[in-house]
PDB file of N, CA and C in Angstrom:
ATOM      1  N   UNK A   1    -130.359  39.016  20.786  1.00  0.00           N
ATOM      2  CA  UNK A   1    -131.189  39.142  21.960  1.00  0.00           C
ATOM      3  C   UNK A   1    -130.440  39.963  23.000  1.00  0.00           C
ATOM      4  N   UNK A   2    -131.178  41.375  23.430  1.00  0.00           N
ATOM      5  CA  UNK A   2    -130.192  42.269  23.896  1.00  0.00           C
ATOM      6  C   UNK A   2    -130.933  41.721  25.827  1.00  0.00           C
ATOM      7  N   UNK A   3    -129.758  41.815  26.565  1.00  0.00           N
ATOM      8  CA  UNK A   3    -130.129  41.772  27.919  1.00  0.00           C
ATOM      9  C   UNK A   3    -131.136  42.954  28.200  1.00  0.00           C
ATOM     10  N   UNK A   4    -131.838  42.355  29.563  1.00  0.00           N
ATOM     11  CA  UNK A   4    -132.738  43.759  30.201  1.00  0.00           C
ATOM     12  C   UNK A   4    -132.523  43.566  31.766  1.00  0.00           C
ATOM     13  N   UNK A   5    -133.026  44.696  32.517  1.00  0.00           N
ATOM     14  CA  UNK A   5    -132.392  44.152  33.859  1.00  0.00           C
ATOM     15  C   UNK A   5    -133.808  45.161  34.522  1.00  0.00           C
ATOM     16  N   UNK A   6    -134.337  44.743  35.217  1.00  0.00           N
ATOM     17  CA  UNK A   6    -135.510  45.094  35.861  1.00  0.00           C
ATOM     18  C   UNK A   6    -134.729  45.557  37.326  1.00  0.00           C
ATOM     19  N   UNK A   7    -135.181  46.676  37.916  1.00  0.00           N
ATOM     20  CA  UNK A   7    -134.250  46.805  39.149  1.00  0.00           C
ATOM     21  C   UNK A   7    -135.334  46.389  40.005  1.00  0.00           C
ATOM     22  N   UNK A   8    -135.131  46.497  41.666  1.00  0.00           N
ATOM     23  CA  UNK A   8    -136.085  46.805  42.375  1.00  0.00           C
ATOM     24  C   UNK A   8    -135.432  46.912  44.100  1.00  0.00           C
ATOM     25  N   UNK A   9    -136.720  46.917  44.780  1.00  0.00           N
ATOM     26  CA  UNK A   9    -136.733  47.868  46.061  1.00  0.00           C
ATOM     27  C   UNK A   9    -135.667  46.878  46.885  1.00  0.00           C
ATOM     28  N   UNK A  10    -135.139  45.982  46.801  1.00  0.00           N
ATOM     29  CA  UNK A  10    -134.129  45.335  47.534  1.00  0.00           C
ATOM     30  C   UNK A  10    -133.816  43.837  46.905  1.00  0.00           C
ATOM     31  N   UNK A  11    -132.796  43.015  47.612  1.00  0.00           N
ATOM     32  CA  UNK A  11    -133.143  41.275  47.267  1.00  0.00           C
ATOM     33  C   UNK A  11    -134.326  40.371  47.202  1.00  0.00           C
ATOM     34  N   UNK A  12    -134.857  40.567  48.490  1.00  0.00           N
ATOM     35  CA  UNK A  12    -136.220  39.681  48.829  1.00  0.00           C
ATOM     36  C   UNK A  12    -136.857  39.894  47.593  1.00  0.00           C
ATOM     37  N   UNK A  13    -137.213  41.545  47.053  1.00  0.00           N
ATOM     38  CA  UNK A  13    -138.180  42.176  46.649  1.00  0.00           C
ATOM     39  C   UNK A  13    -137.949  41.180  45.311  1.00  0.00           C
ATOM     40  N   UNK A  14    -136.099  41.658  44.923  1.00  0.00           N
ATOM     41  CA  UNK A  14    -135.757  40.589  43.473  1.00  0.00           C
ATOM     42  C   UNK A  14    -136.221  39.867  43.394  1.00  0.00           C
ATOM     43  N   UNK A  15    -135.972  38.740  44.434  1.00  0.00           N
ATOM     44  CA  UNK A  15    -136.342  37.365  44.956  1.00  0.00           C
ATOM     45  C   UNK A  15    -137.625  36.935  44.341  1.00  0.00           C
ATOM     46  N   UNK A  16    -138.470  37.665  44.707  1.00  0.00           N
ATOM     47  CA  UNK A  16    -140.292  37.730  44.675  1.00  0.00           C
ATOM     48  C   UNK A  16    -139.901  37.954  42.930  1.00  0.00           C
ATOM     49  N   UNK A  17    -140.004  38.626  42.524  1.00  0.00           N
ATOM     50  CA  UNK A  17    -139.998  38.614  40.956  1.00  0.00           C
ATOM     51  C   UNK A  17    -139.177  38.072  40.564  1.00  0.00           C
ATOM     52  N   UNK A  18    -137.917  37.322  40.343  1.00  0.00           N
ATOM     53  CA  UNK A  18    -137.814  36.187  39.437  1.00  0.00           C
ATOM     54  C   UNK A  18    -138.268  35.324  39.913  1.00  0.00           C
ATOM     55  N   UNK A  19    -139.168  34.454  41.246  1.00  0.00           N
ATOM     56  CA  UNK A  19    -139.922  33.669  41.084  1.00  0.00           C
ATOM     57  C   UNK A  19    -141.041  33.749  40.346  1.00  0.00           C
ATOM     58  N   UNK A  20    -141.602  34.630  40.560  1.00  0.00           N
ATOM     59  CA  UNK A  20    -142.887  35.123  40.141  1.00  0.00           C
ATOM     60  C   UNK A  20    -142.836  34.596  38.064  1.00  0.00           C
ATOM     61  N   UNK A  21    -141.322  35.390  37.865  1.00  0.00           N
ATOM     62  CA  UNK A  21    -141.261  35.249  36.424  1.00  0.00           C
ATOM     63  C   UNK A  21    -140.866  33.635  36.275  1.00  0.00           C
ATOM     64  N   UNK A  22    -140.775  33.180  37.012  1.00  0.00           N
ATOM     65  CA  UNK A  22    -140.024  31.462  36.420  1.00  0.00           C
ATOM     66  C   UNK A  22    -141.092  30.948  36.373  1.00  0.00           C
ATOM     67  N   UNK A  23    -142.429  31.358  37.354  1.00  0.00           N
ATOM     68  CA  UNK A  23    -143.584  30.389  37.312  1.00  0.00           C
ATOM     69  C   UNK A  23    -144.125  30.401  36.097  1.00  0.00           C
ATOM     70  N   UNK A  24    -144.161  32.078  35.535  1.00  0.00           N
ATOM     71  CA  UNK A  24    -145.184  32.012  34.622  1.00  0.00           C
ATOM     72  C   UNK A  24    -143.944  31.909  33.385  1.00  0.00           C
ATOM     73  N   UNK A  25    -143.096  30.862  33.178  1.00  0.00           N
ATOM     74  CA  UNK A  25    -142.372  30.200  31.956  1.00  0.00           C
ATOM     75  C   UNK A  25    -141.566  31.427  31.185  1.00  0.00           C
ATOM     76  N   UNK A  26    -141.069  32.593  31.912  1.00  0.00           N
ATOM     77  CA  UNK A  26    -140.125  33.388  32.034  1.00  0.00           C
ATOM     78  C   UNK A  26    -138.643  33.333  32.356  1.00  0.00           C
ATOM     79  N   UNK A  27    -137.762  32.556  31.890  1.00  0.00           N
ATOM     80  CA  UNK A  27    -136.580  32.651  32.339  1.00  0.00           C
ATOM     81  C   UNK A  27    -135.936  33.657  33.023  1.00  0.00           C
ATOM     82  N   UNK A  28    -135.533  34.190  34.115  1.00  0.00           N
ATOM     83  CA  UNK A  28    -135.158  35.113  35.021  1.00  0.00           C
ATOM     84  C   UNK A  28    -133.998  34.422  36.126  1.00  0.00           C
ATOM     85  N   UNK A  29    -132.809  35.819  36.300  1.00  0.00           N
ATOM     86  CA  UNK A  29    -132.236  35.382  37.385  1.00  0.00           C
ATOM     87  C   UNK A  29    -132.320  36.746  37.900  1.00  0.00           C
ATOM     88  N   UNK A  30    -131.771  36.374  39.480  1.00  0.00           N
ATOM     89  CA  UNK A  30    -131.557  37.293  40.528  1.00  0.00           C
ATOM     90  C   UNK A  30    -130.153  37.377  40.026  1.00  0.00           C
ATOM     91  N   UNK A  31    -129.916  38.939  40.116  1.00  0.00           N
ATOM     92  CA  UNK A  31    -128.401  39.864  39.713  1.00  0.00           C
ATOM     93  C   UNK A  31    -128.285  41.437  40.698  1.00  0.00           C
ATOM     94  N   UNK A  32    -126.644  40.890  41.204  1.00  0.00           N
ATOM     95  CA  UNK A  32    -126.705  42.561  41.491  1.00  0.00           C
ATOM     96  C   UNK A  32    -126.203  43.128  39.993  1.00  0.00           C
ATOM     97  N   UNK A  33    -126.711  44.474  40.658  1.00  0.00           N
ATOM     98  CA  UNK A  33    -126.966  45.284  39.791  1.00  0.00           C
ATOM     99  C   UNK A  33    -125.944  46.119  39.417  1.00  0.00           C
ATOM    100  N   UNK A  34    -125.328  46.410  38.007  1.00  0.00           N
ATOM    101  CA  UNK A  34    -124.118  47.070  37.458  1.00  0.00           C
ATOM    102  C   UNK A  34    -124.339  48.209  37.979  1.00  0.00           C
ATOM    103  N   UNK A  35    -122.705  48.680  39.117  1.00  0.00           N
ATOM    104  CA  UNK A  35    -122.661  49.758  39.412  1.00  0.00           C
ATOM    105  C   UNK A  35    -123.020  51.329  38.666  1.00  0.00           C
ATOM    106  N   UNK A  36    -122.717  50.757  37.259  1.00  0.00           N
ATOM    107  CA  UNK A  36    -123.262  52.139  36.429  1.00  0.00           C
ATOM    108  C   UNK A  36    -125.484  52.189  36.452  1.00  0.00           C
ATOM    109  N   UNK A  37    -126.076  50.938  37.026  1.00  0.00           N
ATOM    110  CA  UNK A  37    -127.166  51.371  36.967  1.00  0.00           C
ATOM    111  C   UNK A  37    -127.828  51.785  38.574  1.00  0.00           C
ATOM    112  N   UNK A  38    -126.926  51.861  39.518  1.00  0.00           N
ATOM    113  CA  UNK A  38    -127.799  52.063  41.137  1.00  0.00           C
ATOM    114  C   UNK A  38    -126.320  53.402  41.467  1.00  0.00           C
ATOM    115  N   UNK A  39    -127.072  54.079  42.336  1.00  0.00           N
ATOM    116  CA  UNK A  39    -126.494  54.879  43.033  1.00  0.00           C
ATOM    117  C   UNK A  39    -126.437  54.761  44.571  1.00  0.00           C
ATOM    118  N   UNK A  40    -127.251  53.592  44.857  1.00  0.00           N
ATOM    119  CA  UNK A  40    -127.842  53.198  46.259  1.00  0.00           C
ATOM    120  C   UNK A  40    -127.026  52.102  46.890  1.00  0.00           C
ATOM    121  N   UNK A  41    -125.417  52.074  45.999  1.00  0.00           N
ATOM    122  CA  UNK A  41    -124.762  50.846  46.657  1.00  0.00           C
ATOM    123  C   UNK A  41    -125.027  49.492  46.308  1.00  0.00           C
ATOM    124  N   UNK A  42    -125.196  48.455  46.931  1.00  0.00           N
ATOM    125  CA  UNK A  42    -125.519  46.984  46.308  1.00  0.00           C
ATOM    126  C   UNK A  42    -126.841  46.699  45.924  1.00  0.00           C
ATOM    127  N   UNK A  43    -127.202  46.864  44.883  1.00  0.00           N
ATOM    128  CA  UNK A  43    -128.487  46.992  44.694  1.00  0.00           C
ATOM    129  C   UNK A  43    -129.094  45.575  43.716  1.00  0.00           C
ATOM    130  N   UNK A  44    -129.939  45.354  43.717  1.00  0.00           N
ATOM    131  CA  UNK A  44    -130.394  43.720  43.161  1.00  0.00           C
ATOM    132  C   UNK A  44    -131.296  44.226  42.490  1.00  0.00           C
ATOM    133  N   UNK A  45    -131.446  43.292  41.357  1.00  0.00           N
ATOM    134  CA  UNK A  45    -132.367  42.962  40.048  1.00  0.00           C
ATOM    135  C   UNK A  45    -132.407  42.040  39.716  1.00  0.00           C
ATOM    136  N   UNK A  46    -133.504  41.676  38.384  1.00  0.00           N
ATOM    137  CA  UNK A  46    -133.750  40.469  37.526  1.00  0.00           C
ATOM    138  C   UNK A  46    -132.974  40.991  36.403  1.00  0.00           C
ATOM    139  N   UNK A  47    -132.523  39.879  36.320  1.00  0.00           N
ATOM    140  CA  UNK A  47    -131.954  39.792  34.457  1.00  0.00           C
ATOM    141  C   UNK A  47    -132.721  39.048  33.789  1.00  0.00           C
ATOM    142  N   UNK A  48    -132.858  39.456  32.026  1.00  0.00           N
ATOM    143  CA  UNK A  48    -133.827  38.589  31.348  1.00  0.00           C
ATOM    144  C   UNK A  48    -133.656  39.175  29.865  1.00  0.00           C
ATOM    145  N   UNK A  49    -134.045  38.039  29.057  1.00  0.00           N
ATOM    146  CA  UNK A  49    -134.531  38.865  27.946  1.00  0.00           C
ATOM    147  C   UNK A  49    -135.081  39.426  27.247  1.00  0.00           C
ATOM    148  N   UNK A  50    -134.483  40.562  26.414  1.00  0.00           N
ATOM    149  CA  UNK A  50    -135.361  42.203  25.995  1.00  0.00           C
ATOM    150  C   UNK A  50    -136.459  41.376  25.879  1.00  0.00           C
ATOM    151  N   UNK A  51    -136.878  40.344  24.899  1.00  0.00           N
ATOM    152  CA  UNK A  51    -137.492  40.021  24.281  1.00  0.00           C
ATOM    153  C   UNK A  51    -138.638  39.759  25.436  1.00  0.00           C
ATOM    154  N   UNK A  52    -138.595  39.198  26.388  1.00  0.00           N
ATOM    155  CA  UNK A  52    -139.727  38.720  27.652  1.00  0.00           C
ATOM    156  C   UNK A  52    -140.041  40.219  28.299  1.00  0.00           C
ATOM    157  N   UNK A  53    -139.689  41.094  28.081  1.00  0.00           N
ATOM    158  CA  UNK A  53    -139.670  42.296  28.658  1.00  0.00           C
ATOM    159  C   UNK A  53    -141.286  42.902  28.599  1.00  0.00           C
ATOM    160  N   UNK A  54    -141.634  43.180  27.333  1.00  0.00           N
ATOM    161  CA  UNK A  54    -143.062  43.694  27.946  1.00  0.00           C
ATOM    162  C   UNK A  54    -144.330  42.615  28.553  1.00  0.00           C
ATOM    163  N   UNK A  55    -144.129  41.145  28.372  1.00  0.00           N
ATOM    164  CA  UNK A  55    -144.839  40.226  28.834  1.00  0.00           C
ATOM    165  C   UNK A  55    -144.698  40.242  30.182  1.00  0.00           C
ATOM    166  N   UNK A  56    -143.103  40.216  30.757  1.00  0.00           N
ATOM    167  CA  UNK A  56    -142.290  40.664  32.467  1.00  0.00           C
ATOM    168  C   UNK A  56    -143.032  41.877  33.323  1.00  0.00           C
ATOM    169  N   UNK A  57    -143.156  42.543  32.289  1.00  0.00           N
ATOM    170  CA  UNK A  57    -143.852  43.864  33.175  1.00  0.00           C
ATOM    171  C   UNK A  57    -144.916  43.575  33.406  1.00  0.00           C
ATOM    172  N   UNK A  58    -145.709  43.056  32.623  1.00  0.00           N
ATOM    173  CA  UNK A  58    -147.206  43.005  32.879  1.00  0.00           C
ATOM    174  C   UNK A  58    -147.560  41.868  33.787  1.00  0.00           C
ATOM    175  N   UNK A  59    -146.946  40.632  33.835  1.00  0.00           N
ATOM    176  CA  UNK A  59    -146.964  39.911  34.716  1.00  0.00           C
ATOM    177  C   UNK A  59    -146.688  40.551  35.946  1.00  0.00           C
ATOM    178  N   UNK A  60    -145.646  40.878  36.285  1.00  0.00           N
ATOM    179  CA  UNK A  60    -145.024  41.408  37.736  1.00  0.00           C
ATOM    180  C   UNK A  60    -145.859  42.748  37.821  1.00  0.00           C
ATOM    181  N   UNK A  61    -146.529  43.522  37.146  1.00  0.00           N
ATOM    182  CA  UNK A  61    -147.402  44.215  37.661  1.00  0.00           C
ATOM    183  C   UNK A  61    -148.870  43.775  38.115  1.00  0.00           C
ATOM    184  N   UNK A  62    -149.526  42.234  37.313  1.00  0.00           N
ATOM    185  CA  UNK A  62    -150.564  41.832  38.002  1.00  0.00           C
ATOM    186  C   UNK A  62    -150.177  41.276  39.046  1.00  0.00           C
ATOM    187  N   UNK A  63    -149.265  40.798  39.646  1.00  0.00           N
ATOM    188  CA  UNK A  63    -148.009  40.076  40.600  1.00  0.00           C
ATOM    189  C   UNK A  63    -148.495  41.177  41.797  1.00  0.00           C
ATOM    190  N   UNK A  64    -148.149  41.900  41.462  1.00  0.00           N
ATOM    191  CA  UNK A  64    -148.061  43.262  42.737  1.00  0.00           C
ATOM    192  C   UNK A  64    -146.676  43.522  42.965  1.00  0.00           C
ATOM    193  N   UNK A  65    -145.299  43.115  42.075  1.00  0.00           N
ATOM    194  CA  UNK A  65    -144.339  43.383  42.056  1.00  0.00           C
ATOM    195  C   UNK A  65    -143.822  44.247  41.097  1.00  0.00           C
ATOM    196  N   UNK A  66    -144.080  45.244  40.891  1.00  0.00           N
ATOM    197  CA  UNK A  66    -143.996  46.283  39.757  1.00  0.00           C
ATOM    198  C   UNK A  66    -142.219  46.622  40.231  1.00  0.00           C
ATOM    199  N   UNK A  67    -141.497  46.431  39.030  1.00  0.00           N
ATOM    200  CA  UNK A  67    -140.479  47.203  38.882  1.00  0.00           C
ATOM    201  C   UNK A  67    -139.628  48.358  39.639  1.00  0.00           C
ATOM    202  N   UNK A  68    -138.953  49.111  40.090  1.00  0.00           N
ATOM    203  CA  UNK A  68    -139.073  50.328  39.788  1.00  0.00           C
ATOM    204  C   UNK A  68    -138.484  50.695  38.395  1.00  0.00           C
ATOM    205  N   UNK A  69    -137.880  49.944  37.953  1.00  0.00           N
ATOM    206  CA  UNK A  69    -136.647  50.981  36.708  1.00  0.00           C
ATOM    207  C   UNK A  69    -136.636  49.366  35.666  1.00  0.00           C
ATOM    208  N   UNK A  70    -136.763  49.920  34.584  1.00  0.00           N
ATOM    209  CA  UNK A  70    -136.063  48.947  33.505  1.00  0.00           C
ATOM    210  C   UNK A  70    -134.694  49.497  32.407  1.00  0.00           C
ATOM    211  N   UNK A  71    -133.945  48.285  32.458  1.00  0.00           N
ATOM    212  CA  UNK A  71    -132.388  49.071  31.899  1.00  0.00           C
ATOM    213  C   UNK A  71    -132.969  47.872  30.665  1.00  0.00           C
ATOM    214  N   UNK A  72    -131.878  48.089  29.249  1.00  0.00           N
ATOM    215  CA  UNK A  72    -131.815  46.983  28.023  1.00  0.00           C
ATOM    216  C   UNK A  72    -130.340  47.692  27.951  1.00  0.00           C
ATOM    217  N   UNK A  73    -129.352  46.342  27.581  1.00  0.00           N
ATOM    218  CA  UNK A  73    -128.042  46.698  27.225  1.00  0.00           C
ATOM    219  C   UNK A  73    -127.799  46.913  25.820  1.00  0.00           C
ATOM    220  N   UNK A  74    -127.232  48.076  25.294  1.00  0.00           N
ATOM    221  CA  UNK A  74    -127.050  47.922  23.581  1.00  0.00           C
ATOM    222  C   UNK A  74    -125.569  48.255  23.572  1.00  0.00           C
ATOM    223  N   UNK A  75    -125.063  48.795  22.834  1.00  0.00           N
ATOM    224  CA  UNK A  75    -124.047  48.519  21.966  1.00  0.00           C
ATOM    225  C   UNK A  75    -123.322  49.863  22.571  1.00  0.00           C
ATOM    226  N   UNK A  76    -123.556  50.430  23.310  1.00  0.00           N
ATOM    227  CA  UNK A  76    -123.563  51.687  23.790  1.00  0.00           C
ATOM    228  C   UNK A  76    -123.586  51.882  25.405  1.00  0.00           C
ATOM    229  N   UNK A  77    -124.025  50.704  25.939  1.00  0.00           N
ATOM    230  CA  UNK A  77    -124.156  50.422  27.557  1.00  0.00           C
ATOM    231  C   UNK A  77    -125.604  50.846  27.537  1.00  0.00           C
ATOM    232  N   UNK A  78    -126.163  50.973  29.192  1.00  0.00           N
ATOM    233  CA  UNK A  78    -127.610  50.467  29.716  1.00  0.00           C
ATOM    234  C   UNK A  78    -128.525  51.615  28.927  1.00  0.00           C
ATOM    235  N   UNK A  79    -129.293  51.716  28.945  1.00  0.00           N
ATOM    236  CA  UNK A  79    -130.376  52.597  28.401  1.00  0.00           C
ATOM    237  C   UNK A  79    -131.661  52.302  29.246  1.00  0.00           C
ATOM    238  N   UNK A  80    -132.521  53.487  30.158  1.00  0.00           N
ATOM    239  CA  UNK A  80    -133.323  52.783  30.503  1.00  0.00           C
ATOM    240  C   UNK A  80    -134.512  53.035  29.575  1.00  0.00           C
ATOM    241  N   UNK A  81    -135.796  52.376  29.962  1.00  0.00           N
ATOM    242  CA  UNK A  81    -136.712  51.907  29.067  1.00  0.00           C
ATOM    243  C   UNK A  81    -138.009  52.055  30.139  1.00  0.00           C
ATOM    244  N   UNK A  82    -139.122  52.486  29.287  1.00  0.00           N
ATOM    245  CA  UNK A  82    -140.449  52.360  30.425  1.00  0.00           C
ATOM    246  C   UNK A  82    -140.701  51.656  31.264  1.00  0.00           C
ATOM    247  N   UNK A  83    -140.780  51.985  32.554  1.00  0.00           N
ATOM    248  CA  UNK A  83    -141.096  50.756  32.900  1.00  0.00           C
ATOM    249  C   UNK A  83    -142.975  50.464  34.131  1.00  0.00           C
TER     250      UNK A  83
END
């Protein structure tokens, strides 16, 4: 089960989506975000797994919390992924 890391527009914003994902029986935490994935300084995301990943999006997009960026960690470091 490879990690995924959903970025977004600040903490709060994090905040709002891993609640959002815990309600709907999504395991999610709030994470800053690995300097190799932000250029913007301290930047916050959800962590979760690949596996909850396209169910995550679609939730947090009926949410009104759409993403901006999705990373999955492989064997190779982050890769991003549609998001």
């Amino acid at each position: 089960m490879a990690e995924c890391m959903l970025t977004s527009r600040g903490e709060t914003r994090a905040r709002l989506m891993a609640g959002e994902l815990g309600k709907k029986g999504i395991p999610a935490a709030l994470r800053r975000l690995p300097a190799e994935l932000t250029r913007e300084g301290c930047a916050y995301g959800v962590a979760l797994s690949s596996e909850e990943l396209p169910r995550a999006m679609h939730l947090l997009r009926v949410a009104g919390f759409p993403p901006r960026k999705a990373f999955i960690r492989g064997e190779d470091g982050w890769r991003e992924v549609g998001a």
